[in-house]
N, C-alpha and C. Protein backbone atom coordinates (compact mmCIF):
# COMPACT_ATOMS: atom_id res chain seq x y z
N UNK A 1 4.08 10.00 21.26
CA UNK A 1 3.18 10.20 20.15
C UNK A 1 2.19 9.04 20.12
N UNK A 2 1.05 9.28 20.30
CA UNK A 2 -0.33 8.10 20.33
C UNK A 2 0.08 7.39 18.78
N UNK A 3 -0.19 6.24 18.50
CA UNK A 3 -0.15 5.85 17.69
C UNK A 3 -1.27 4.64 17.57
N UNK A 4 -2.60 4.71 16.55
CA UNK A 4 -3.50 4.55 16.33
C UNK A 4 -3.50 2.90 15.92
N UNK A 5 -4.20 2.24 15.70
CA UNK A 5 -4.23 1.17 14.59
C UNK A 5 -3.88 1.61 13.35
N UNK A 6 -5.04 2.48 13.10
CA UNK A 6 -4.98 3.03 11.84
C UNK A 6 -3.72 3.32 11.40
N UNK A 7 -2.59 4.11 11.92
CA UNK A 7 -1.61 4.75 11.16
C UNK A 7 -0.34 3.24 11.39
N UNK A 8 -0.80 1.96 12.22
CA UNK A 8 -0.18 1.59 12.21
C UNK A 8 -0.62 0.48 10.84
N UNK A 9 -1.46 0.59 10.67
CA UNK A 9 -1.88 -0.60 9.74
C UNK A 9 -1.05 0.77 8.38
N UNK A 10 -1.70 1.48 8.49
CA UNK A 10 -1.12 2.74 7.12
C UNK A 10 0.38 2.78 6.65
N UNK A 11 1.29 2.26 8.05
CA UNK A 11 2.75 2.17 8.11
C UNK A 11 3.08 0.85 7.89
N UNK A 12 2.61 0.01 8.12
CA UNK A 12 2.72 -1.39 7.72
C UNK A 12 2.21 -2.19 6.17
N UNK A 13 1.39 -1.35 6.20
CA UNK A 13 0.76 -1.64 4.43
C UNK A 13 -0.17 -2.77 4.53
N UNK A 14 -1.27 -2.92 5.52
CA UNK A 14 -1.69 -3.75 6.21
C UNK A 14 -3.45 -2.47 6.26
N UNK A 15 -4.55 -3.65 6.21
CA UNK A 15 -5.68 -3.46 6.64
C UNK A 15 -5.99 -2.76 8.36
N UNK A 16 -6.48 -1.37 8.91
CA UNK A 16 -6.69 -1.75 9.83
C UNK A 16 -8.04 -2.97 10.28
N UNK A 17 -8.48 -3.48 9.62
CA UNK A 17 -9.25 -4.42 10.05
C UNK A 17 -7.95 -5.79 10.59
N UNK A 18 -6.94 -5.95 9.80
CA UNK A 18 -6.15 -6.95 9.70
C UNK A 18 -5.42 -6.21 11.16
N UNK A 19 -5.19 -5.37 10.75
CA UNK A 19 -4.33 -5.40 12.34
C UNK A 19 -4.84 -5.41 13.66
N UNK A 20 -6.07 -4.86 13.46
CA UNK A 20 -6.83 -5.26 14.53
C UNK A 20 -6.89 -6.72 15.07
N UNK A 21 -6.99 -7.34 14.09
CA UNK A 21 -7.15 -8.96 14.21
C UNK A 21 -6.20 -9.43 14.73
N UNK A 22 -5.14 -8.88 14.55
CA UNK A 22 -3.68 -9.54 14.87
C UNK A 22 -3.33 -9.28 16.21
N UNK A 23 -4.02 -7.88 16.31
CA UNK A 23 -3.63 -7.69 17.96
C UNK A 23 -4.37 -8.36 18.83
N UNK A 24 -5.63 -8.26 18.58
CA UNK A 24 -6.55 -9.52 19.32
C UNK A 24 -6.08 -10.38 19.76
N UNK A 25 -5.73 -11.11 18.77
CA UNK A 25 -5.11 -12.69 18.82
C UNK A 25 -4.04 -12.55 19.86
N UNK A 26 -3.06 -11.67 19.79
CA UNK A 26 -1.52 -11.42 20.33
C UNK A 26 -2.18 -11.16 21.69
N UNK A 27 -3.25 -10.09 22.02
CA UNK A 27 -3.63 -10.33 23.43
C UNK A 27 -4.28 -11.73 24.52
N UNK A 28 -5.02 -12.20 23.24
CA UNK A 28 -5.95 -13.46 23.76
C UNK A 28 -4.70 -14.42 23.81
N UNK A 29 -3.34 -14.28 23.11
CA UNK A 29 -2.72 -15.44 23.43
C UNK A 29 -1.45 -15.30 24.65
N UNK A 30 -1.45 -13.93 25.18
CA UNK A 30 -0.95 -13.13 26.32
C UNK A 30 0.33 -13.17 26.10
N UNK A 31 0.36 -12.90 24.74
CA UNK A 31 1.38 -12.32 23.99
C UNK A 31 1.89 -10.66 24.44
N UNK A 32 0.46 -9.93 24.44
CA UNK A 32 0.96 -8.18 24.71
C UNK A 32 -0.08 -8.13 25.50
N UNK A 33 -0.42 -6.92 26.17
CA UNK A 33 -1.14 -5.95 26.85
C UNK A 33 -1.21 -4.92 26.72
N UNK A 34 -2.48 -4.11 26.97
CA UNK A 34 -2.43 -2.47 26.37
C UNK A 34 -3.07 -2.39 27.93
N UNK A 35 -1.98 -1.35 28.34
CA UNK A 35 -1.93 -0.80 29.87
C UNK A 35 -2.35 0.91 29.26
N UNK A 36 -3.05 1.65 30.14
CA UNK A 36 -2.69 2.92 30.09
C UNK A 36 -2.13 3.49 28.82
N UNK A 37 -2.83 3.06 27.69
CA UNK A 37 -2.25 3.76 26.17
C UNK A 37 -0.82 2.98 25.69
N UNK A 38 -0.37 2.12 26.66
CA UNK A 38 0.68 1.42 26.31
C UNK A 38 0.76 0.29 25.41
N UNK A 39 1.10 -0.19 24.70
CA UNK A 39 1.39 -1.36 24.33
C UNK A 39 2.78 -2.34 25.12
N UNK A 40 2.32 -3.52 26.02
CA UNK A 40 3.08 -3.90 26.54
C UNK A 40 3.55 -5.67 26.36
N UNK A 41 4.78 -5.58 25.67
CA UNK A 41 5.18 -7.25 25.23
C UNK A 41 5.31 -8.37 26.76
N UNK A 42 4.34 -9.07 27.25
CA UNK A 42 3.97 -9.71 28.14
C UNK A 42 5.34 -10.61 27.88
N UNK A 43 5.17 -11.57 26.44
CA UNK A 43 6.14 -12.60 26.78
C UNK A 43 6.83 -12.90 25.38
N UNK A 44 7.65 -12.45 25.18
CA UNK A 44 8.93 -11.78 24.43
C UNK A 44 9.31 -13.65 23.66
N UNK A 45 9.22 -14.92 24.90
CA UNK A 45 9.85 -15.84 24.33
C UNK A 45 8.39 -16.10 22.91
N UNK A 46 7.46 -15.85 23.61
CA UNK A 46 6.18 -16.83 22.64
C UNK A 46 5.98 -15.72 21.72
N UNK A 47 6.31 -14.24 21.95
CA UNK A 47 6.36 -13.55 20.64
C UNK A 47 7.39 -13.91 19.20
N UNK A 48 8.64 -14.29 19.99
CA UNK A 48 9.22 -15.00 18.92
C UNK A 48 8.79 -16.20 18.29
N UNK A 49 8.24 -17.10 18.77
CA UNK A 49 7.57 -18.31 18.44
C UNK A 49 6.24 -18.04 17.42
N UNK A 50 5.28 -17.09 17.76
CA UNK A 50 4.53 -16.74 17.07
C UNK A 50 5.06 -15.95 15.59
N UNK A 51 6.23 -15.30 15.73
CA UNK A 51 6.83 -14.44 14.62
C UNK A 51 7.30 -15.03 13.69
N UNK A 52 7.60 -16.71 14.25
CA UNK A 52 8.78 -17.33 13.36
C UNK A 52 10.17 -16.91 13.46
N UNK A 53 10.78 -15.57 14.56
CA UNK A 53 11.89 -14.98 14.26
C UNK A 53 13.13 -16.01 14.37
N UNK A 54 13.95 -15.81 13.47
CA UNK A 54 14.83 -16.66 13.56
C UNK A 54 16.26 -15.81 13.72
N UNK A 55 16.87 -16.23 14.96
CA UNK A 55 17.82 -15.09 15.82
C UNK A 55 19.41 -15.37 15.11
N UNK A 56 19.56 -16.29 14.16
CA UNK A 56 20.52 -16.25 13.36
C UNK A 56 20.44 -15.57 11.80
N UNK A 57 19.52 -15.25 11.72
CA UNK A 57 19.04 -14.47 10.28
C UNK A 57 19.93 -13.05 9.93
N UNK A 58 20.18 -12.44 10.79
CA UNK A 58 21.33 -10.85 10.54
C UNK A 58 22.62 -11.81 10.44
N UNK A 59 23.22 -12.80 11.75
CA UNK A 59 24.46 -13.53 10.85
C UNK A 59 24.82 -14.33 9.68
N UNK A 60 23.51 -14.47 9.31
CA UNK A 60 23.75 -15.43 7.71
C UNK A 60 23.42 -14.55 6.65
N UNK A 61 22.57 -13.00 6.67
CA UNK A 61 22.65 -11.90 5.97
C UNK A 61 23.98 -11.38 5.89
N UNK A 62 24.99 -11.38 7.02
CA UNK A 62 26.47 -10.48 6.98
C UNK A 62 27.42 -11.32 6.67
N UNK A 63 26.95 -12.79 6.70
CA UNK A 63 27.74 -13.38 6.51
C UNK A 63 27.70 -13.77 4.52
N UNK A 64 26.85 -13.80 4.04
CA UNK A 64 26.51 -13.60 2.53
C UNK A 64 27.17 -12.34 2.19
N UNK A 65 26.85 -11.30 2.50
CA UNK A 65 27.29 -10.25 2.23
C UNK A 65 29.01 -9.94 2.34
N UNK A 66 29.52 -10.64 3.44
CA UNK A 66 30.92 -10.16 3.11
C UNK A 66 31.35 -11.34 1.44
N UNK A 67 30.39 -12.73 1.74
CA UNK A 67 31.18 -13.47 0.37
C UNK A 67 30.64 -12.53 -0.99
N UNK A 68 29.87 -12.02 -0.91
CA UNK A 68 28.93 -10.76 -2.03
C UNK A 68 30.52 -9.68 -2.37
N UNK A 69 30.50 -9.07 -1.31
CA UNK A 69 31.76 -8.34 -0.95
C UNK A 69 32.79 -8.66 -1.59
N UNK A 70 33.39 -9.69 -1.09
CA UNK A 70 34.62 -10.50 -1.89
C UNK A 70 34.15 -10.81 -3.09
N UNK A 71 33.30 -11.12 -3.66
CA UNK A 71 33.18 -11.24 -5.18
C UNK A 71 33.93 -10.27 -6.00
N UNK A 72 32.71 -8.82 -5.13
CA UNK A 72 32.53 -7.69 -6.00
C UNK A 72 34.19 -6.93 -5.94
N UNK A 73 34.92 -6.99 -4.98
CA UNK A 73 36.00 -6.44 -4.91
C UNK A 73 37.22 -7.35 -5.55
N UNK A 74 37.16 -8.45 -6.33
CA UNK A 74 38.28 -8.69 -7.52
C UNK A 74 38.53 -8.17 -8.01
N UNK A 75 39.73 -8.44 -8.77
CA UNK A 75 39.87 -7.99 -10.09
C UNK A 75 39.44 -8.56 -11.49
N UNK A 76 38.59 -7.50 -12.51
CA UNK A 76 38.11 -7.83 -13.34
C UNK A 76 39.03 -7.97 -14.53
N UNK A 77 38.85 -9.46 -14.98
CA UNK A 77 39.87 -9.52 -16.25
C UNK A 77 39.20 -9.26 -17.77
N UNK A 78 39.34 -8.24 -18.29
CA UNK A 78 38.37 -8.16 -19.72
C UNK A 78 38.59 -9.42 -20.65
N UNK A 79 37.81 -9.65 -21.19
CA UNK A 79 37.39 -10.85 -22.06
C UNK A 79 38.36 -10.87 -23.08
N UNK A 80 39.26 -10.03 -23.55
CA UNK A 80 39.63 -9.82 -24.79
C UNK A 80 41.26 -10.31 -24.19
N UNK A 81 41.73 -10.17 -22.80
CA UNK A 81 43.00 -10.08 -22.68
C UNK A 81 43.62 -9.04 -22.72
N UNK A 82 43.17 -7.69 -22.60
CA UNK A 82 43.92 -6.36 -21.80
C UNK A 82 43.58 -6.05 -20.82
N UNK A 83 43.09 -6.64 -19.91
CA UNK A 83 43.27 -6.17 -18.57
C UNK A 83 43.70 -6.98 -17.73
């Protein structure tokens, strides 16, 4: 399925002027390439660098979440002293 600027800026909630810009940049910094209708990630390490991604972020989300977890699964003692 072709997928435009446009519908990508529309799916992102983003200007296509802004995304345009962004891809620019991501090419001029040989970040991606557009081959043959493709969009192609040249260099995966400096895309992360540019993203900020931080590759421990899902283990410190699951790891909150199970102490979230354990909160929520105590037992609740009513205030009054019947339960």
């Amino acid at each position: 399925m072709p997928l435009s600027q446009i519908l990508l800026a529309d799916a992102l909630g983003l200007t296509p002027v802004h995304v345009n810009r962004v891809l620019r940049k991501l090419k001029v910094a040989g970040v991606m390439k557009l081959e043959h209708s493709a969009l192609i990630i040249a260099d995966i390490a400096q895309l992360v660098r540019v993203a900020g991604f931080d590759a421990t972020y899902l283990q410190r989300r699951l790891s909150s979440g199970k102490a979230a977890l354990t909160h929520a699964t105590r037992p609740v003692t009513q205030p009054w002293g019947t339960g």
